[in-house]
Protein backbone atom coordinates (compact mmCIF):
# COMPACT_ATOMS: atom_id res chain seq x y z
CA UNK A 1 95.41 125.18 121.10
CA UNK A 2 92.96 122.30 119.74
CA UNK A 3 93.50 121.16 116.16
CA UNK A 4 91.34 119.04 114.64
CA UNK A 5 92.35 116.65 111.54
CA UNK A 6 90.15 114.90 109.27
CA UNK A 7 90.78 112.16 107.02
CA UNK A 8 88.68 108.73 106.94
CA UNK A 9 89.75 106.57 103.81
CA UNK A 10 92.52 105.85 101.80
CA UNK A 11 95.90 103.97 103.60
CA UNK A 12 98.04 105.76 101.65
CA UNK A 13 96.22 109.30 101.80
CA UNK A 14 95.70 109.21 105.11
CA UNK A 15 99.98 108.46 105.80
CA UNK A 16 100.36 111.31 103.90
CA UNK A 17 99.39 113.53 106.57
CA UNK A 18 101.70 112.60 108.84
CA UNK A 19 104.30 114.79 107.89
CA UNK A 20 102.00 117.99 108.16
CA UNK A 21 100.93 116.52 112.18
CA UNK A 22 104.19 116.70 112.81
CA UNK A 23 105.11 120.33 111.20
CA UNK A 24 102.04 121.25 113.49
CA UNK A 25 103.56 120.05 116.36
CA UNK A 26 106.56 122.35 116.01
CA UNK A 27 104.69 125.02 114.84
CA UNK A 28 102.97 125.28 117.54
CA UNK A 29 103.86 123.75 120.84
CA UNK A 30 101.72 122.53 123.42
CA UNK A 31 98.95 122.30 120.81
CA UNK A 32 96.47 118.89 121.14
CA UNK A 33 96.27 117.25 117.52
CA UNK A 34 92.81 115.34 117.64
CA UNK A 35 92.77 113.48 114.33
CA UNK A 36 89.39 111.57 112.96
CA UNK A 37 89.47 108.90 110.85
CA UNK A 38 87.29 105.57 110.17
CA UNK A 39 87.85 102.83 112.67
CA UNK A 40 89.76 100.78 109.80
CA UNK A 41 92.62 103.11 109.58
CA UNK A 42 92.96 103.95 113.69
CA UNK A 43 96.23 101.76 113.21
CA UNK A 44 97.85 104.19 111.28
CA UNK A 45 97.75 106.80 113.96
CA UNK A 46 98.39 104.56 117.28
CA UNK A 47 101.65 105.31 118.77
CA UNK A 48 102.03 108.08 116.70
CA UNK A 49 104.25 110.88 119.62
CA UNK A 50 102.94 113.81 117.64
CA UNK A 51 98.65 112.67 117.75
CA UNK A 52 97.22 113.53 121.20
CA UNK A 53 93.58 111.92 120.57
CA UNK A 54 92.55 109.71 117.68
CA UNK A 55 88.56 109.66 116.84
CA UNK A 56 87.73 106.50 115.18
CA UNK A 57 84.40 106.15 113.51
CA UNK A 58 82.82 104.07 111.56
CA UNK A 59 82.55 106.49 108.42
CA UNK A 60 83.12 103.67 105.33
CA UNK A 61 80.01 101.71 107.41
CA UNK A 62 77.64 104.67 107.53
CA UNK A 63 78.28 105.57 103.69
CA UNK A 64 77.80 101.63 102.89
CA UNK A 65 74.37 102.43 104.67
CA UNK A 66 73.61 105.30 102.93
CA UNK A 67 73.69 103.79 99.72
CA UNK A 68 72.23 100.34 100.28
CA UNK A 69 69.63 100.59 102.85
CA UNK A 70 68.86 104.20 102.69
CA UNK A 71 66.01 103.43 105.11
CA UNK A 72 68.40 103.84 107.83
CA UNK A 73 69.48 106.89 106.81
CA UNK A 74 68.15 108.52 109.92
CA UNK A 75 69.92 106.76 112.13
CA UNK A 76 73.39 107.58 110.34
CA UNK A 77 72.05 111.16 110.53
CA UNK A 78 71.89 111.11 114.66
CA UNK A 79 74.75 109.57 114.97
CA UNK A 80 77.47 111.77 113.16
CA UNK A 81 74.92 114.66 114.76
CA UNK A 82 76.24 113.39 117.93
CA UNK A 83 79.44 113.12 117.12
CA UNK A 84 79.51 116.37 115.79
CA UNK A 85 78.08 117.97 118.77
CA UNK A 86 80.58 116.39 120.89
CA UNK A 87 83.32 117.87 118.65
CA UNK A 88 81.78 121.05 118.96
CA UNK A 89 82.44 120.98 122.93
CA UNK A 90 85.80 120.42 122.44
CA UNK A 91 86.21 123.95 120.80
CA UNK A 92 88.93 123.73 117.59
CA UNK A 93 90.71 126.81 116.98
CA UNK A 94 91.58 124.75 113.98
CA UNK A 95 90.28 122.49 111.56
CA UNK A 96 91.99 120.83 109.00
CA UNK A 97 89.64 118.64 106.42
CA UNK A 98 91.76 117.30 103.97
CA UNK A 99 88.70 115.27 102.57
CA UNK A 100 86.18 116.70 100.16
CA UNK A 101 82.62 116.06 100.55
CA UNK A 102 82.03 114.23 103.64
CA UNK A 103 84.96 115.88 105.61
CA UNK A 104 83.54 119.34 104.42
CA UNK A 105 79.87 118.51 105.66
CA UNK A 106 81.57 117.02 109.24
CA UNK A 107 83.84 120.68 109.53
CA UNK A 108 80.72 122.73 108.66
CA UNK A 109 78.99 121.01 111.66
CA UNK A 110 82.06 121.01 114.32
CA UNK A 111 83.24 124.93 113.49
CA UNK A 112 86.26 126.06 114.72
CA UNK A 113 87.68 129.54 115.24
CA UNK A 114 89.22 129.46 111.61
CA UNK A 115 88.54 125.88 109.05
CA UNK A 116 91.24 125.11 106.22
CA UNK A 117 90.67 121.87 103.35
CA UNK A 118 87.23 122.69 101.82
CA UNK A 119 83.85 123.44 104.22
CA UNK A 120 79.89 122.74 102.82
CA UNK A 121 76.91 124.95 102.95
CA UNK A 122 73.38 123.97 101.58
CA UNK A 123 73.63 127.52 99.58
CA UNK A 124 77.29 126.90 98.33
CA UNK A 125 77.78 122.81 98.60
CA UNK A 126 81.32 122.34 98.88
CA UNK A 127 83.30 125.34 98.46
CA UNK A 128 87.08 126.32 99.41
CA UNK A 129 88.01 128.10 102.97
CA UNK A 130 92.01 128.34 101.93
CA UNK A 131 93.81 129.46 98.33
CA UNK A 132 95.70 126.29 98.80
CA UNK A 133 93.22 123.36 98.88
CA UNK A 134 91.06 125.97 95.49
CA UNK A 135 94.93 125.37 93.54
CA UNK A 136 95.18 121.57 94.90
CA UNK A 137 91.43 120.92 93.59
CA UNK A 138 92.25 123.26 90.42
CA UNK A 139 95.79 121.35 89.16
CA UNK A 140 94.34 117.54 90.06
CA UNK A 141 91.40 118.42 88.09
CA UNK A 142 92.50 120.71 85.32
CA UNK A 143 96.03 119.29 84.48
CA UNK A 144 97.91 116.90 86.65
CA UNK A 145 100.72 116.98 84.84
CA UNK A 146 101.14 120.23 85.87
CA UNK A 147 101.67 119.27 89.54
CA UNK A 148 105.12 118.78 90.95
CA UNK A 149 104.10 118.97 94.51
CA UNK A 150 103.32 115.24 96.59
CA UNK A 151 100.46 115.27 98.55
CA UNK A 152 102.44 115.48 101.78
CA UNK A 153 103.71 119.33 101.06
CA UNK A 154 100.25 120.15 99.61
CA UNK A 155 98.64 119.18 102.95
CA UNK A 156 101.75 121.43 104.80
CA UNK A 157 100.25 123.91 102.73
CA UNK A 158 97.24 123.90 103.54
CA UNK A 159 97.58 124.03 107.32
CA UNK A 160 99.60 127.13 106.68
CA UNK A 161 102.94 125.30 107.82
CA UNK A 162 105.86 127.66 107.24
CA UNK A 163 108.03 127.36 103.61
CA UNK A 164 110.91 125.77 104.39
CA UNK A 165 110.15 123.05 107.35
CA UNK A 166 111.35 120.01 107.09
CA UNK A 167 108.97 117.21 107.90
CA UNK A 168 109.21 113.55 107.34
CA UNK A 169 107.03 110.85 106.89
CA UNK A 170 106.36 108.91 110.22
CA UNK A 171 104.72 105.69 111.52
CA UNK A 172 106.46 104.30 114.71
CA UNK A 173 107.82 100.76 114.64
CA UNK A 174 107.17 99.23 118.36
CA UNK A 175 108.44 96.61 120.06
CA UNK A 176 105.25 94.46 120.15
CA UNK A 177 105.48 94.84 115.98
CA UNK A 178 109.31 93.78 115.75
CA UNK A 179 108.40 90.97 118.07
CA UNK A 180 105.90 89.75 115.51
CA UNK A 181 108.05 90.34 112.57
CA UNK A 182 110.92 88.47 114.28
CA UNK A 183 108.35 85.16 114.48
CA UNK A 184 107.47 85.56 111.07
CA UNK A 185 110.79 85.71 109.71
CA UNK A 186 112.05 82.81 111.73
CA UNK A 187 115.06 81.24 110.64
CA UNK A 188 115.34 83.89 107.74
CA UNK A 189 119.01 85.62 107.56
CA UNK A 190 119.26 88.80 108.80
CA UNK A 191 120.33 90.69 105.19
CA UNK A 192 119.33 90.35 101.53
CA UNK A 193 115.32 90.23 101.84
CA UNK A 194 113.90 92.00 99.86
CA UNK A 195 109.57 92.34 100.39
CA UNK A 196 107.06 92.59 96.96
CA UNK A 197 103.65 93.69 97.42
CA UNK A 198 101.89 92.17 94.47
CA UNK A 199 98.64 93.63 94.67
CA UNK A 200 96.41 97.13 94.71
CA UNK A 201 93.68 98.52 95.49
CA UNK A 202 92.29 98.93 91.96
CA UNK A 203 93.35 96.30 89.21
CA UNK A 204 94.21 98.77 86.98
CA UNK A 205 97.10 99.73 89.05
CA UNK A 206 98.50 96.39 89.34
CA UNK A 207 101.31 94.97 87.35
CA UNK A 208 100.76 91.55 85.90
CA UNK A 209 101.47 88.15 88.09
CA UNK A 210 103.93 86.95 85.16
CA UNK A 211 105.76 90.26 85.50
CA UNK A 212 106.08 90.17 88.97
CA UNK A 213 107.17 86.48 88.99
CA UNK A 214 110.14 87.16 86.56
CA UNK A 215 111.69 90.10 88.67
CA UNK A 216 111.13 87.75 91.71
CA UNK A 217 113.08 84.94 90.35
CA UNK A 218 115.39 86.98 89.26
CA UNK A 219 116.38 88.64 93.04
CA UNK A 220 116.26 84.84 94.09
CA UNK A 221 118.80 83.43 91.17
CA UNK A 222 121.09 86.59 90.25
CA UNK A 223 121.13 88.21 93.76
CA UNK A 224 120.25 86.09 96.44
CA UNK A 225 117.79 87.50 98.14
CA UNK A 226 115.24 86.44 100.32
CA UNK A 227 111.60 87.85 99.04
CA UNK A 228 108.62 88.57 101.12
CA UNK A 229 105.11 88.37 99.35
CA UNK A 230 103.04 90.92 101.51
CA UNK A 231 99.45 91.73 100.92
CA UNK A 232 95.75 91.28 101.84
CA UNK A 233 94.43 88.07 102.06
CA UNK A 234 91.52 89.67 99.38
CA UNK A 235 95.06 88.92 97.19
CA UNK A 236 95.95 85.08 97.77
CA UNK A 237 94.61 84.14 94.34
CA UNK A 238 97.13 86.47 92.95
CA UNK A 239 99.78 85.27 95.03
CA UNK A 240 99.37 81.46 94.09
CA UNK A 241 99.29 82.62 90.40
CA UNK A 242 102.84 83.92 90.97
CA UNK A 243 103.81 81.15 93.34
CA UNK A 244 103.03 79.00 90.09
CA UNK A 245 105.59 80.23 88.05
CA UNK A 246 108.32 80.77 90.40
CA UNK A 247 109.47 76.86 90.06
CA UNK A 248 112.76 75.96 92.85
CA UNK A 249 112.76 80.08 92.91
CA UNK A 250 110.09 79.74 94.80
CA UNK A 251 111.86 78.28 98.40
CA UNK A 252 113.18 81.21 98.94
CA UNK A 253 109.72 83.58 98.76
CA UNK A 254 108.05 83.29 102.21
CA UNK A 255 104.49 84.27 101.74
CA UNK A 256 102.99 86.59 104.03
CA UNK A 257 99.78 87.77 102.18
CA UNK A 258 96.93 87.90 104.80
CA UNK A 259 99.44 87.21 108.09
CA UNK A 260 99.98 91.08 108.98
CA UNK A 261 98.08 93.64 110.42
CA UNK A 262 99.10 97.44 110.21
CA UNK A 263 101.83 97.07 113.09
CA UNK A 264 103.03 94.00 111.89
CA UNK A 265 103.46 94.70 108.06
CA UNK A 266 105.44 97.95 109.57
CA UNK A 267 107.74 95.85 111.51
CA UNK A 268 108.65 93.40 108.15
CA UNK A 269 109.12 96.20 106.21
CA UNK A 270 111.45 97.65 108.70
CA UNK A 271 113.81 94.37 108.22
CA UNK A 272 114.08 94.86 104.46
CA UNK A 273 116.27 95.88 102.29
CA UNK A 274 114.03 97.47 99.82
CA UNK A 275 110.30 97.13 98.85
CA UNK A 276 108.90 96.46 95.44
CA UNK A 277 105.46 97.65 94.45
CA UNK A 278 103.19 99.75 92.74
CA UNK A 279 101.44 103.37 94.11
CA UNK A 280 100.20 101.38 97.05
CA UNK A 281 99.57 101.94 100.66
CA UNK A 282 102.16 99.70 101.49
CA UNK A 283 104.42 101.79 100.13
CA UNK A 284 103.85 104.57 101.87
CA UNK A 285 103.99 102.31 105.16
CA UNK A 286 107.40 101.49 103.74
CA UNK A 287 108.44 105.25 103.02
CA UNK A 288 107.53 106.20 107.14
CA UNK A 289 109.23 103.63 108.99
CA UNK A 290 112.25 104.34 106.56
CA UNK A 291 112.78 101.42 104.01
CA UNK A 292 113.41 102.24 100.48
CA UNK A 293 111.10 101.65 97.73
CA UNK A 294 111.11 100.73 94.00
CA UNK A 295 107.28 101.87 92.76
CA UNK A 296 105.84 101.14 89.41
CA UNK A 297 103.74 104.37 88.48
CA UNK A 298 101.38 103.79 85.35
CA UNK A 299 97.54 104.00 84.87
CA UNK A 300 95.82 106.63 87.22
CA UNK A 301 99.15 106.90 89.30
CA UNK A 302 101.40 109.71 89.06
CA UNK A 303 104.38 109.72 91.02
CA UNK A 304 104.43 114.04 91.90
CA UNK A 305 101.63 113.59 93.24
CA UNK A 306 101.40 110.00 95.33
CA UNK A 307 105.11 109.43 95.11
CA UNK A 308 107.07 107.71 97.88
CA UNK A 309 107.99 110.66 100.58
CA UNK A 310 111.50 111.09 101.80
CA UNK A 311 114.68 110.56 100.14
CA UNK A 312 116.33 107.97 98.02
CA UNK A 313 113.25 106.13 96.47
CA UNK A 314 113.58 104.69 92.77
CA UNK A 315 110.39 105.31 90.96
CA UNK A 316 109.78 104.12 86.75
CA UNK A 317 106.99 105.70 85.31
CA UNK A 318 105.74 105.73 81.49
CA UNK A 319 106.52 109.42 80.98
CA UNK A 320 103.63 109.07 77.90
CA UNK A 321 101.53 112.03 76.95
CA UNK A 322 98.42 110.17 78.26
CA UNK A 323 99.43 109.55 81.63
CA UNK A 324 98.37 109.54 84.49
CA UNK A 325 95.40 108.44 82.54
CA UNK A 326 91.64 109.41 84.14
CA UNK A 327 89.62 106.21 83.20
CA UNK A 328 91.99 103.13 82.43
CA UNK A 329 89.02 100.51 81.33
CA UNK A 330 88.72 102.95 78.09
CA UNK A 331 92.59 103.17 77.48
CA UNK A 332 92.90 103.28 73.58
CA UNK A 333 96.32 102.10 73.55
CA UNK A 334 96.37 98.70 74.93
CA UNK A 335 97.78 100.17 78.25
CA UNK A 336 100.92 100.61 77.05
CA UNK A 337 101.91 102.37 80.10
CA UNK A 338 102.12 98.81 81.68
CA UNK A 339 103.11 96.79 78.68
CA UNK A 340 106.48 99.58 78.89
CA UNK A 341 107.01 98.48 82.67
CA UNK A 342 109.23 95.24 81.43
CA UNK A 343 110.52 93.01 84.01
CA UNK A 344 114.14 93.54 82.55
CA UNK A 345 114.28 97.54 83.02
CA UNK A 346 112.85 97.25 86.72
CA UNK A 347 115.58 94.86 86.99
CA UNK A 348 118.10 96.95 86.03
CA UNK A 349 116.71 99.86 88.42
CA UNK A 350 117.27 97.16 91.15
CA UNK A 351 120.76 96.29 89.93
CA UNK A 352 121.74 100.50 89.64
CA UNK A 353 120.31 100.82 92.98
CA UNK A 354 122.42 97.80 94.41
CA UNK A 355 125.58 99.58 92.76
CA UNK A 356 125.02 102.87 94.20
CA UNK A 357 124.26 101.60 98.21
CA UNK A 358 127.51 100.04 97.60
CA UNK A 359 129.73 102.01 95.65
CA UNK A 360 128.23 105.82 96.25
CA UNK A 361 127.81 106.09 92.59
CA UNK A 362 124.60 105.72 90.81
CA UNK A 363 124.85 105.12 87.13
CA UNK A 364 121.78 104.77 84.25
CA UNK A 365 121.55 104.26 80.93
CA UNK A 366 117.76 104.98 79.53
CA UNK A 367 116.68 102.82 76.67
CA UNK A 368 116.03 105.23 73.99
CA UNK A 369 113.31 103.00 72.77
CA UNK A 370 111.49 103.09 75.52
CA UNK A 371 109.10 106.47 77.54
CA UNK A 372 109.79 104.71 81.03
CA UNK A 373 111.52 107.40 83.18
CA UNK A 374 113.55 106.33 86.36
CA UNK A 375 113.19 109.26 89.03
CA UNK A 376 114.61 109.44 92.08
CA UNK A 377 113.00 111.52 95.49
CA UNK A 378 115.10 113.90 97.01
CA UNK A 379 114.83 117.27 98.75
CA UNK A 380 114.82 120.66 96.85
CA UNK A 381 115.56 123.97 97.93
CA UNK A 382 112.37 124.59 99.67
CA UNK A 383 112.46 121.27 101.68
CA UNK A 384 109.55 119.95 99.50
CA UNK A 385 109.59 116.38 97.82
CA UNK A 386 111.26 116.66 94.27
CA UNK A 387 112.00 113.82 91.69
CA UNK A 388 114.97 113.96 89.97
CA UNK A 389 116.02 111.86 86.98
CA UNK A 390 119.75 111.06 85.52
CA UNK A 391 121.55 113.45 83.62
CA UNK A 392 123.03 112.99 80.20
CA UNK A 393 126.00 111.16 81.96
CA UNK A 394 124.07 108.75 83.59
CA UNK A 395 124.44 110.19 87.00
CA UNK A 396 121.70 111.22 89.34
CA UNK A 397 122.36 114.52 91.83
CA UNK A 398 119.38 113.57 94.17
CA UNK A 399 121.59 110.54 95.39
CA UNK A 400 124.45 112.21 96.52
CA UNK A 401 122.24 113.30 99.59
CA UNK A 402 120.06 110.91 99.74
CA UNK A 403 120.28 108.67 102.63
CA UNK A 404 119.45 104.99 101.09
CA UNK A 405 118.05 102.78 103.50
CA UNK A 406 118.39 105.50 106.40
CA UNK A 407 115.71 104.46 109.09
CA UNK A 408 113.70 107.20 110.69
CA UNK A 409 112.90 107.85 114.32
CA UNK A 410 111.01 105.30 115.80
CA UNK A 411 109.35 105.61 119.14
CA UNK A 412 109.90 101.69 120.70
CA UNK A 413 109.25 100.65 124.11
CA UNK A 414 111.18 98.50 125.07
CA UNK A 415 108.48 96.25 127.14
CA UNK A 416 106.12 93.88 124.96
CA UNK A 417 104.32 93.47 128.10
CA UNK A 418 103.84 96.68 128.84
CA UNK A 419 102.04 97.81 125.08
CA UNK A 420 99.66 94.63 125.69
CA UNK A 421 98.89 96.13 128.90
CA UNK A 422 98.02 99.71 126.99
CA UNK A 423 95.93 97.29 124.02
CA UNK A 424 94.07 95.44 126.84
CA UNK A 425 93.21 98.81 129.08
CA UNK A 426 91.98 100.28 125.36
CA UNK A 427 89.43 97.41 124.56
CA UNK A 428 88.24 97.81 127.81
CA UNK A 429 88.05 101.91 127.31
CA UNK A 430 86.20 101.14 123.76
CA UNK A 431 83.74 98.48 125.51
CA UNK A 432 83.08 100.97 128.03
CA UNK A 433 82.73 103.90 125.90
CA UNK A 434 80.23 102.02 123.64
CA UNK A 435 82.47 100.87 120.53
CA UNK A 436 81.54 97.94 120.85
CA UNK A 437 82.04 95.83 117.42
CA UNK A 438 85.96 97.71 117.15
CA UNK A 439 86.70 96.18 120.35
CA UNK A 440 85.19 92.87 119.27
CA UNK A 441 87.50 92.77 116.24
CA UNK A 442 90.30 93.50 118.55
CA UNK A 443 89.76 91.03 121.40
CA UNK A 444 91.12 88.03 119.31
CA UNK A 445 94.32 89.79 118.08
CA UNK A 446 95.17 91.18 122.04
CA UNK A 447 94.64 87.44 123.26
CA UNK A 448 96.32 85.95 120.22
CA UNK A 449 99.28 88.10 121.40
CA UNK A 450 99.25 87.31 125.01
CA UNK A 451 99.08 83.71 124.54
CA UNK A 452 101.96 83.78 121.88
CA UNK A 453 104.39 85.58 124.28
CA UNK A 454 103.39 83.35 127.14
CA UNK A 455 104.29 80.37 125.44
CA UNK A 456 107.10 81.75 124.03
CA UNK A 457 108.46 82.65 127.63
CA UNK A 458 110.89 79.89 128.09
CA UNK A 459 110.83 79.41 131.90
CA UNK A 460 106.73 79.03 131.49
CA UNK A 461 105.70 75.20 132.59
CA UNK A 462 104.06 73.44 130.66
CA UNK A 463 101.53 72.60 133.25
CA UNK A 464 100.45 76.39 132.73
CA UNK A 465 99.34 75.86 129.02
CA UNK A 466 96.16 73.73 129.66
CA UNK A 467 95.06 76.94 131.27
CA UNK A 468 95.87 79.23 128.15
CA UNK A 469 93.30 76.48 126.52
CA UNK A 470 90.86 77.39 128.50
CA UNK A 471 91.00 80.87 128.11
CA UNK A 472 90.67 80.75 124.43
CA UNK A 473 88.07 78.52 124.87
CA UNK A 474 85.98 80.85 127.29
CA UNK A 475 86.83 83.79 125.37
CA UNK A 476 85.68 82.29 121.77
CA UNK A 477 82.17 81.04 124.12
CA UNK A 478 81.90 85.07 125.26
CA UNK A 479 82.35 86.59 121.54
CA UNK A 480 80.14 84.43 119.88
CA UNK A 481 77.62 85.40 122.41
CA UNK A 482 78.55 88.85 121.98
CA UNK A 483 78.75 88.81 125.88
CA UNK A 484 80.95 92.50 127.07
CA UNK A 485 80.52 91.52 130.67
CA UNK A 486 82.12 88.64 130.14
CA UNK A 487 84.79 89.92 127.67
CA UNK A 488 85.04 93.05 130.21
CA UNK A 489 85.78 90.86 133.39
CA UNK A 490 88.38 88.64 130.94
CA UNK A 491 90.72 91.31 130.58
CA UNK A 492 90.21 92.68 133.76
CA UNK A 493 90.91 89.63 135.68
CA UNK A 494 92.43 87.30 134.04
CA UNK A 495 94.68 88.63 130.84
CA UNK A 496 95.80 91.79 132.86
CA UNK A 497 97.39 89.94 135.48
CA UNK A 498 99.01 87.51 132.87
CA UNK A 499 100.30 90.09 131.18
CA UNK A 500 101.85 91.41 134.37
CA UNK A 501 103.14 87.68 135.17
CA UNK A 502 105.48 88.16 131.93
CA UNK A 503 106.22 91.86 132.78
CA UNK A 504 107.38 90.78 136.47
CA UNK A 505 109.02 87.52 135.38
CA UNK A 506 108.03 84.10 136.00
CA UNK A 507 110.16 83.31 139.13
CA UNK A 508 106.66 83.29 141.03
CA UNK A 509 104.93 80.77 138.91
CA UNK A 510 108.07 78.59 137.47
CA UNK A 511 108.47 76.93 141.79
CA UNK A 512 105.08 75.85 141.78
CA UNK A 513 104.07 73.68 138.83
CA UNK A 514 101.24 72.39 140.46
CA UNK A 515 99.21 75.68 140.76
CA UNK A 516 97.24 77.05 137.94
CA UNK A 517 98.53 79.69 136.24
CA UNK A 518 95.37 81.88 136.04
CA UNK A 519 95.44 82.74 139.64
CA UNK A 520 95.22 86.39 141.08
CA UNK A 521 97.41 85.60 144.28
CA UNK A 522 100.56 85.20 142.02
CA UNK A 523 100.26 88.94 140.55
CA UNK A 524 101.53 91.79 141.57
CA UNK A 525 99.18 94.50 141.88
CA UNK A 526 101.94 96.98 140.91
């Protein structure tokens, strides 16, 4: 059985999904899940047990075309043709679009023996194939306070996943990603950091730098933690605003805004305690590879719907009759929603949670003068995502089977060398395949990689490292002329075999100082 998924934008969207990929899976065995998505999410999906092909294309470039040099609008129109044609060949017995326009323009052209998410005609436009996605579309743009189901069940839903199945949110932590969060929390104790993502994708979902600074210092001066500062680098202004007013709070905040990719940022968050942040797709990263969260929900965000999946996250949200709001710019009451969000009360969420991981028992006391609701994700009945807040007493049910801080499955090899060896043999797939400017972006984080686990090999000689230099140096020559042959042959022939150097060990090399280390008669073909 073929099942096709599409979803192209949105981090925190598209992690969503997971959990319904791997219902599938058990729902029907043997299937192949191909899942499509723009070449600036194919991160999300790699190493993912339960996703047997993963389509990347470039689907945020062609709509940037679209609208700004419309001119080429032709050549946008051959090329998701083609790749619609070649879908077609595969033969889906089912398709699952959980995007609206676009996705139901791209499932009207692939077909399948039976389409689910929302399909396009040029007599109907979009239009609904499933009751599911028509009451999804109807709540979200009716009432969404209405809604008490997250994303994550809806989309179960939808691909006519069985009531009751448990499914989880998953994004697998690999060795290669631990690696690189090991180096970048160097000399950092093992327990008590805690990681803050400061930014969003919208402003208007962002809490404010001074807020975000207070809670900061206090984790640093009342409970000793360690903080991460994780982000974009499109958010280093906003992380040297808070860095500002931090003051000696600020030696213990390591910043790693702009330092992570997708893999990486997983393997951090997998080291901390908890992560701070608003409705972000960080969160969600958080959320899969099993770290709890503490998410601020105000403006557009509303936490039954793009809540933190799995149990045991603390969300606050404004529980005000206007939210989630629809158009934040025009709010008429000076967002309050944010201005209720005070530094103080998601400190004291922190502190209750702190109590409860230790003690079992998690206690809150609402401030009467303030709409901010603490909610907790747990479980129900039906195996779908509820939030639950404290009774009358103080006490929250949802906890007492929640697993705080629980990590989830992860699927790790065990041999760094051996998922460089998989990255390299992909660039040269993608090269040969045609895809060619995804490779080029990729080329300079494979050899970035190679080279740091080289020189962090301690038997390597030094005498080797001159020709590590060179190889950068040849390899920066060959992208800026754009030169695949050249790129092609590099991996090939020269990082291949290193790679297999560190995978056999470096008894061959470490006897002979005096011969280069780029040399094919040292390698093992095998």
């Amino acid at each position: 059985m073929n099942i096709l998924v599409i979803r192209t934008h949105r981090f925190g969207d598209i992690l969503q999904l997971t959990p319904m990929i791997g219902g599938l899976k058990r729902r029907y065995p043997g299937c192949r899940i191909h899942v499509l998505t723009d070449e600036a999410f194919t991160g999300l999906f790699v190493g993912n047990p339960d996703v047997d092909v993963l389509i990347a294309v470039p689907e945020i470039a062609w709509r940037l075309t679209l609208r700004n040099r419309p001119e080429q609008a032709n050549r946008v129109h051959n090329e998701v043709s083609e790749l619609a044609a070649a879908l077609r060949a595969i033969g889906f017995d089912l398709v699952i679009n959980r995007q609206y326009e676009w996705g139901g323009v791209l499932t009207s052209l692939v077909g399948g023996t039976r389409t689910v998410g929302g399909s396009w005609s040029q007599d109907k436009g979009f239009f609904f194939t499933d009751k599911s996605t028509a009451a999804l579309y109807d709540v979200t743009r009716r009432n969404r306070r209405e809604n008490r189901r997250n994303l994550a069940d809806w989309a179960c839903r939808i691909a006519g996943l069985p009531e009751g199945m448990p499914v989880e949110m998953f994004f697998p932590v690999t060795a290669m990603a631990r690696w690189k969060a090991d180096r970048l929390l160097a000399n950092l104790p093992p327990q008590d950091i805690v990681a803050v993502q400061l930014g969003a994708a919208r402003s208007f979902r962002q809490w404010e730098p001074e807020r975000f600074a207070e809670v900061i210092a206090g984790l640093v001066r009342d409970k000793g933690k360690t903080v991460l500062l994780i982000g974009s680098s499109d958010e280093w202004d906003l992380t040297q605003n808070v860095f500002a007013r931090l003051g000696q709070a600020g030696d213990k905040v390591r910043n790693l805004v702009g330092k992570t990719n997708i893999p990486a940022l997983a393997g951090v968050l997998a080291r901390c305690e908890f992560l701070l942040t608003g409705d972000t797709g960080p969160m969600h990263l958080a959320a899969a590879v099993g770290t709890p969260t503490v998410s601020l929900f105000f403006g557009t965000a509303y936490p039954w719907e793009t809540g933190p999946y799995g149990p045991g996250h603390i969300i606050l949200f404004p529980d005000i009759p206007c939210a989630p709001c629809i158009d934040p710019a025009a709010c008429p009451h000076g967002h309050r929603c944010k201005r209720d969000l005070t530094p103080s009360l998601v400190l004291r969420a922190i502190e209750a949670r702190e109590v409860y991981v230790s003690s079992g028992t998690f206690t809150w006391s609402a401030d009467p003068a303030s709409a901010v609701t603490l909610l907790v994700t747990n479980r129900g009945r039906t195996a779908e995502q509820i939030l639950q807040s404290p009774g009358r007493d103080g006490t929250c049910d949802a906890l007492r089977s929640a697993q705080i801080g629980q990590r989830q499955r992860d699927t790790v090899s065990t041999n760094l060398a051996a998922e460089l060896f998989a990255s390299a043999d992909n660039i040269v797939r993608g090269f040969l395949s045609g895809s060619i400017d995804r490779e080029f972006a990729r080329f300079p984080e494979l050899l970035q990689d190679v080279v740091a686990l080289i020189a962090a090999t301690r038997e390597v000689n030094e005498t080797h490292l001159p020709d590590l230099t060179v190889l950068c140096r040849e390899a920066a020559l060959a992208q800026e002329r754009r030169d695949i042959v050249s790129l092609t042959d590099m991996v090939e022939h020269v990082i291949k075999p290193l790679i297999r150097w560190v995978n056999h060990g470096v008894a061959t090399c470490a006897n002979r100082p005096d011969d280069p280390l780029i040399s094919e008669r040292y390698y093992p073909d095998e």
